[in-house]
Each structure stands twice: as structure tokens, then as C-alpha cells.
Protein backbone atom coordinates (compact mmCIF):
# COMPACT_ATOMS: atom_id res chain seq x y z
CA UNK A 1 21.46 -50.05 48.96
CA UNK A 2 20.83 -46.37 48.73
CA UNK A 3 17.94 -44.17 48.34
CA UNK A 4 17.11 -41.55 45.59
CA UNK A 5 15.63 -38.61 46.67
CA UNK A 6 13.17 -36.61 44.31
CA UNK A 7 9.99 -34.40 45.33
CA UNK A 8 10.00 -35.68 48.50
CA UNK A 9 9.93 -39.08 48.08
CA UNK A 10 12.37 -41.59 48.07
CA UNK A 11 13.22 -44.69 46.00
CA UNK A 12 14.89 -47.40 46.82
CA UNK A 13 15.94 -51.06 45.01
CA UNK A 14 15.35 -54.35 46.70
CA UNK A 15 16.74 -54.90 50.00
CA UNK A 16 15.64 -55.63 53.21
CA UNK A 17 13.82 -52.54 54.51
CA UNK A 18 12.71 -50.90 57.92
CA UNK A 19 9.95 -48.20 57.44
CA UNK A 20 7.25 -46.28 58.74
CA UNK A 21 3.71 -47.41 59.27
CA UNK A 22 1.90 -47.19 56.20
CA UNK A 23 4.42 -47.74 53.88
CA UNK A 24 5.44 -48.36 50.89
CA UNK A 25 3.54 -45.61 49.26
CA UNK A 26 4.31 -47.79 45.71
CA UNK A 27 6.24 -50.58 44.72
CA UNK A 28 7.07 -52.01 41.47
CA UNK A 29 7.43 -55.62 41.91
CA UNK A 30 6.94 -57.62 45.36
CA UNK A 31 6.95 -56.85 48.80
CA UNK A 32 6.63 -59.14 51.93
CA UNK A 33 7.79 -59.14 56.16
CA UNK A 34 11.11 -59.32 56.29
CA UNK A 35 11.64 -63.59 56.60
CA UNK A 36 14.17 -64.37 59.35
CA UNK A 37 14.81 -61.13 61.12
CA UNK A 38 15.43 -61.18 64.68
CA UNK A 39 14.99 -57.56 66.02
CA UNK A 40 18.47 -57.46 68.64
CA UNK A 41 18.04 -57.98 72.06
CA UNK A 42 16.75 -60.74 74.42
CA UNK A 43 13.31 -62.18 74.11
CA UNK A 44 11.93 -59.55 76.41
CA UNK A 45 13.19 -56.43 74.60
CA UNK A 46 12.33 -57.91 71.45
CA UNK A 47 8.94 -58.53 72.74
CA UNK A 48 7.97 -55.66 74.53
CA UNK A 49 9.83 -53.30 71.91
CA UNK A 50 8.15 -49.46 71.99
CA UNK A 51 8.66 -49.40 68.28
CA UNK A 52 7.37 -52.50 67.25
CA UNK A 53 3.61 -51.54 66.48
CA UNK A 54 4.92 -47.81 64.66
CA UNK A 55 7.54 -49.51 62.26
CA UNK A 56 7.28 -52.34 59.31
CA UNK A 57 10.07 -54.67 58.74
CA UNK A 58 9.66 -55.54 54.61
CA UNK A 59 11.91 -57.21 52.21
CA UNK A 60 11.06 -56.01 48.88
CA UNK A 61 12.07 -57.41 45.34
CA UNK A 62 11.96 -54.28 42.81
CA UNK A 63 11.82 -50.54 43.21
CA UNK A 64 9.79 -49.11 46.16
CA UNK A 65 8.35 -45.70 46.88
CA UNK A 66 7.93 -43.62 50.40
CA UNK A 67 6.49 -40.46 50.61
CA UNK A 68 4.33 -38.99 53.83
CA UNK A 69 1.79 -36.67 52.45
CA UNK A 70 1.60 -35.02 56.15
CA UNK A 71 5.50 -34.67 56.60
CA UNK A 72 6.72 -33.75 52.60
CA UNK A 73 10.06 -33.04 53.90
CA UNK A 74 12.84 -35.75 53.55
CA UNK A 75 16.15 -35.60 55.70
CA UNK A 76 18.83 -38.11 55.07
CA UNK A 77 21.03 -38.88 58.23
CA UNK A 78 24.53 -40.80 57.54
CA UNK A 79 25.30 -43.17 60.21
CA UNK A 80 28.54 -43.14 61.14
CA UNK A 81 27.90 -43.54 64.56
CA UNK A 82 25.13 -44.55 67.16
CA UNK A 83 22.05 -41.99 66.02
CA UNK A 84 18.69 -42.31 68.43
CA UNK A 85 15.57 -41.11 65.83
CA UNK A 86 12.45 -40.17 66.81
CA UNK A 87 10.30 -42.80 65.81
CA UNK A 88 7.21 -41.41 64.08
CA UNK A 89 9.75 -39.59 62.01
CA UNK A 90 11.29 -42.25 60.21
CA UNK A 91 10.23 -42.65 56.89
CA UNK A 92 13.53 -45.24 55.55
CA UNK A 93 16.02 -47.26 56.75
CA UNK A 94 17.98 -50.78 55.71
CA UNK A 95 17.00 -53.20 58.05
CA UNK A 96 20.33 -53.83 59.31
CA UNK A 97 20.88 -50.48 60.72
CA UNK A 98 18.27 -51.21 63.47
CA UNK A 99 19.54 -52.28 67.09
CA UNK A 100 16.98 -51.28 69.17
CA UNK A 101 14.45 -48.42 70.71
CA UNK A 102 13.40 -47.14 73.84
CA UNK A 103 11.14 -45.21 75.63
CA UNK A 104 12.19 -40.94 76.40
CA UNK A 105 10.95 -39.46 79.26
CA UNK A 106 9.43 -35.98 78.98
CA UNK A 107 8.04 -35.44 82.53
CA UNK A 108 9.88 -36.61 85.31
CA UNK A 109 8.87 -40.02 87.38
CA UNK A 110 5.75 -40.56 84.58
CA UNK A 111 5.49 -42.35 81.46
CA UNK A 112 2.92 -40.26 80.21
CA UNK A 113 4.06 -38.49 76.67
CA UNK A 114 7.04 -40.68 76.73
CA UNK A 115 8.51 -39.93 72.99
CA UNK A 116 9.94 -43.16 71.18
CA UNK A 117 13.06 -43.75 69.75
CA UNK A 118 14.42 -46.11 66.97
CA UNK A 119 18.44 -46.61 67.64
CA UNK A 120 20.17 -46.83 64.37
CA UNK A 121 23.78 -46.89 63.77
CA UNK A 122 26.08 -48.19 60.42
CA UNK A 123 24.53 -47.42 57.36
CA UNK A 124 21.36 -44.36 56.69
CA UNK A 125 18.34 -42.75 57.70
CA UNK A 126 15.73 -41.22 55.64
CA UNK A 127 13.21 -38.63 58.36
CA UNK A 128 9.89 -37.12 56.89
CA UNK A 129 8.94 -33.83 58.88
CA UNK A 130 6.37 -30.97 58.44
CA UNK A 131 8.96 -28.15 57.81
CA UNK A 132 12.81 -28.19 57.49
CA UNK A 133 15.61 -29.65 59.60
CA UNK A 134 18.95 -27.80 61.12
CA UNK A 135 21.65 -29.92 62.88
CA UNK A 136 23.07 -28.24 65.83
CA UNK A 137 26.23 -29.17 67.24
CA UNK A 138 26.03 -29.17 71.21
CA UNK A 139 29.65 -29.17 72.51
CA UNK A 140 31.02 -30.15 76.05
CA UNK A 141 29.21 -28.09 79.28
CA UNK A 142 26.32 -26.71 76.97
CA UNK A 143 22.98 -27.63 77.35
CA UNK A 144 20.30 -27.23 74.33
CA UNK A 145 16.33 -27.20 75.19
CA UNK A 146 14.22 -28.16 72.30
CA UNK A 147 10.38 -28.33 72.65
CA UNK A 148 9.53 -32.22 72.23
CA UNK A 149 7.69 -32.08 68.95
CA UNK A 150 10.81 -30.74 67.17
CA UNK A 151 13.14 -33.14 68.21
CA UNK A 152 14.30 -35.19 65.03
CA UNK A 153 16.96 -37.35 65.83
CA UNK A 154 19.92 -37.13 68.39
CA UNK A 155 23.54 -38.85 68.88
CA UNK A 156 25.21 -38.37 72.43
CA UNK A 157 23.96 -38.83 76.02
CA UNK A 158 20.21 -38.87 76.04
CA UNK A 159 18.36 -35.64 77.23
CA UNK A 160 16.63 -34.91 79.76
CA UNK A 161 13.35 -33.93 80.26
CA UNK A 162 12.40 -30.39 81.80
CA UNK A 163 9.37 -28.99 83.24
CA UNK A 164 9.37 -26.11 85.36
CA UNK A 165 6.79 -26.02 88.25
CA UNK A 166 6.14 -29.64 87.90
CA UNK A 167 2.34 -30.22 89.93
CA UNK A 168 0.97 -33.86 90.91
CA UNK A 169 -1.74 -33.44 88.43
CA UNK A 170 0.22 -32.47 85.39
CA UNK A 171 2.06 -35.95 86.32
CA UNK A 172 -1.68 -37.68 86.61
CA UNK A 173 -4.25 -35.74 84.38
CA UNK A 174 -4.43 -36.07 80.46
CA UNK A 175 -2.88 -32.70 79.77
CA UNK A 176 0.07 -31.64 79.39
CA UNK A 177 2.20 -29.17 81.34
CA UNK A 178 3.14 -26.21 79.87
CA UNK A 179 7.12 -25.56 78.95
CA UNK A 180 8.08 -28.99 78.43
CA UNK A 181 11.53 -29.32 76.80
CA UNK A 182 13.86 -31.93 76.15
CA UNK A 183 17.85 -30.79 77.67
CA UNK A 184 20.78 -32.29 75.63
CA UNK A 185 24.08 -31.94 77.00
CA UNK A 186 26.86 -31.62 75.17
CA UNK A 187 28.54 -33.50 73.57
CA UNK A 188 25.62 -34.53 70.97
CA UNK A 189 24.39 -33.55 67.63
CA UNK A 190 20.69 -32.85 67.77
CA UNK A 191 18.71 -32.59 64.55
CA UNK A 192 15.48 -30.29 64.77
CA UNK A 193 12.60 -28.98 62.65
CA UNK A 194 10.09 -26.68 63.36
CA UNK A 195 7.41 -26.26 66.31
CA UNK A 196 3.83 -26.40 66.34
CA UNK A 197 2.27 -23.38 66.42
């Protein structure tokens, strides 16, 4: 089960498939939710999952095509370990590599612009992004900010958010604070793309 990469978009054969909202962009054959899959977890987790309502579980039977027009850029990760992905970022996965997601806190004690995560490990990851990605090696005692909406994927503890001058109402109003930063500390691997401008 591997992907083929051309243009920025990817290809796959039949399988059993985890992708982004939206997608397939094109398939040639049949496509259908994955039968039998039971996301890991207890009832509750699998239930009240953060990922459940941004990801499709489909088992297809023929080739398949995904492509973002917004994010043209494609990024394979290898999974050789435990990888947390951001989740609007994943474009392809095989089902099987799923175990889970979670919610990120960006601002400290508040849910508010929580960033979710799809954990993946065994197997690939396809990411679609608006520019480029780097992978930056963050080794033991270091500490690497990255603004939130260039955060890719991760392996390693999981970061910390940062926000200097935190006030009650940037914890309560709809706006958001300004330097907000995600900390990883080392050891990780962090995989990042460009910021907004």
C-alpha cells in the first residue's frame, strides 16, 4: 500500500484509507466507509474523538486521487515511530496507522484555539501545506518555538504552549493574543512550513 506522488497529488491502490475531509479528489472504481473499523480506544475516546468530524475513514476498490487545491504541497512522513500530525494537514494515510488524536493547548488553562492532532505510528503519512516543509531535529535541553499555524507534524514530548503577557480577556474574548508559539523540547523532530503573513 503505497502512494505515488506526481504534481501534487497522490495516488494510491485499494486499501483501507484515512483522509482528509473532502476527499477523494477522484477515484477510478468504488469507494465506501471503511466496514468494521473500530477507531482505538474505549467507547468514550472513540466517541468524543477531536478528529472524528475533520477526517474520512474509506475503503476503496481501484485507484484513488488526493489533491488540496488550497495546500498544493505534498510531504510524505515515514513512520517508524509514534508521529502526532496536525490534523487539517493530513491529506493520506492507511487506516491502520491511526491510534488516536487529541486536543493541543495553545493558551494556557483555555481550550480556545486548541490545535488537533491525528497520532499515527507504523506505516506513512502524506501532509498537504501552503508552502514547503523543513524537519528540524530538536536535541536534549533545547527548546524550539514555532508559531501555531506552521506546525506540521511532531514526534517527542508534546509542546507547550507560550504566550507572553497572558491577560484574562485574551483567555475569554474571540481574539487571539499576540506571540503565541508552540515550545518543543528536545528530544523531538518537528516538521514545519511556512507562516502566514
Amino acid at each position: 500500500m503505497e502512494a505515488a506522488i506526481e504534481n501534487g497529488v497522490a495516488s494510491v491502490e485499494s486499501g483501507r484509507w484515512l483522509v482528509a475531509m473532502g476527499q477523494p479528489a477522484a477515484v477510478l472504481g468504488a469507494f465506501a466507509p471503511a466496514k468494521g473499523y473500530r477507531a482505538p480506544g474505549g467507547w468514550w475516546s472513540r466517541t468524543f474523538s477531536p478528529d472524528r468530524q475533520r477526517l474520512s475513514f474509506l475503503e476503496t476498490t481501484g485507484r484513488m486521487w488526493c489533491s488540496a487545491a488550497s495546500r498544493p504541497f505534498l510531504t510524505r512522513l515515514d513512520l517508524g515511530e509514534a508521529v502526532s500530525v496536525v490534523t487539517d494537514k493530513l491529506l493520506l494515510a492507511p487506516l491502520s496507522a491511526r491510534k488516536g488524536s487529541k486536543l493541543v493547548k495553545l493558551i494556557p488553562f483555555s481550550w480556545k484555539n486548541a490545535t488537533c492532532m491525528t497520532e499515527l505510528e507504523i506505516g506513512w503519512a502524506l501532509m498537504a501545506t501552503k508552502s514547503r516543509v523543513v524537519k528540524v531535529v530538536v536535541k536534549e535541553g533545547e527548546t524550539l518555538g514555532v508559531k501555531p499555524e506552521s506546525v506540521v507534524a511532531w514526534t517527542g514530548p508534546r509542546p507547550t504552549g507560550f504566550c507572553p503577557r497572558l491577560r484574562l480577556r485574551d483567555v475569554f474574548l474571540p481574539r487571539r493574543p499576540k506571540c503565541l508559539r508552540f515550545d518543543f523540547h528536545g528530544p523531538a523532530i518537528v516538521w514545519i512550513e511556512g507562516a502566514e503573513g
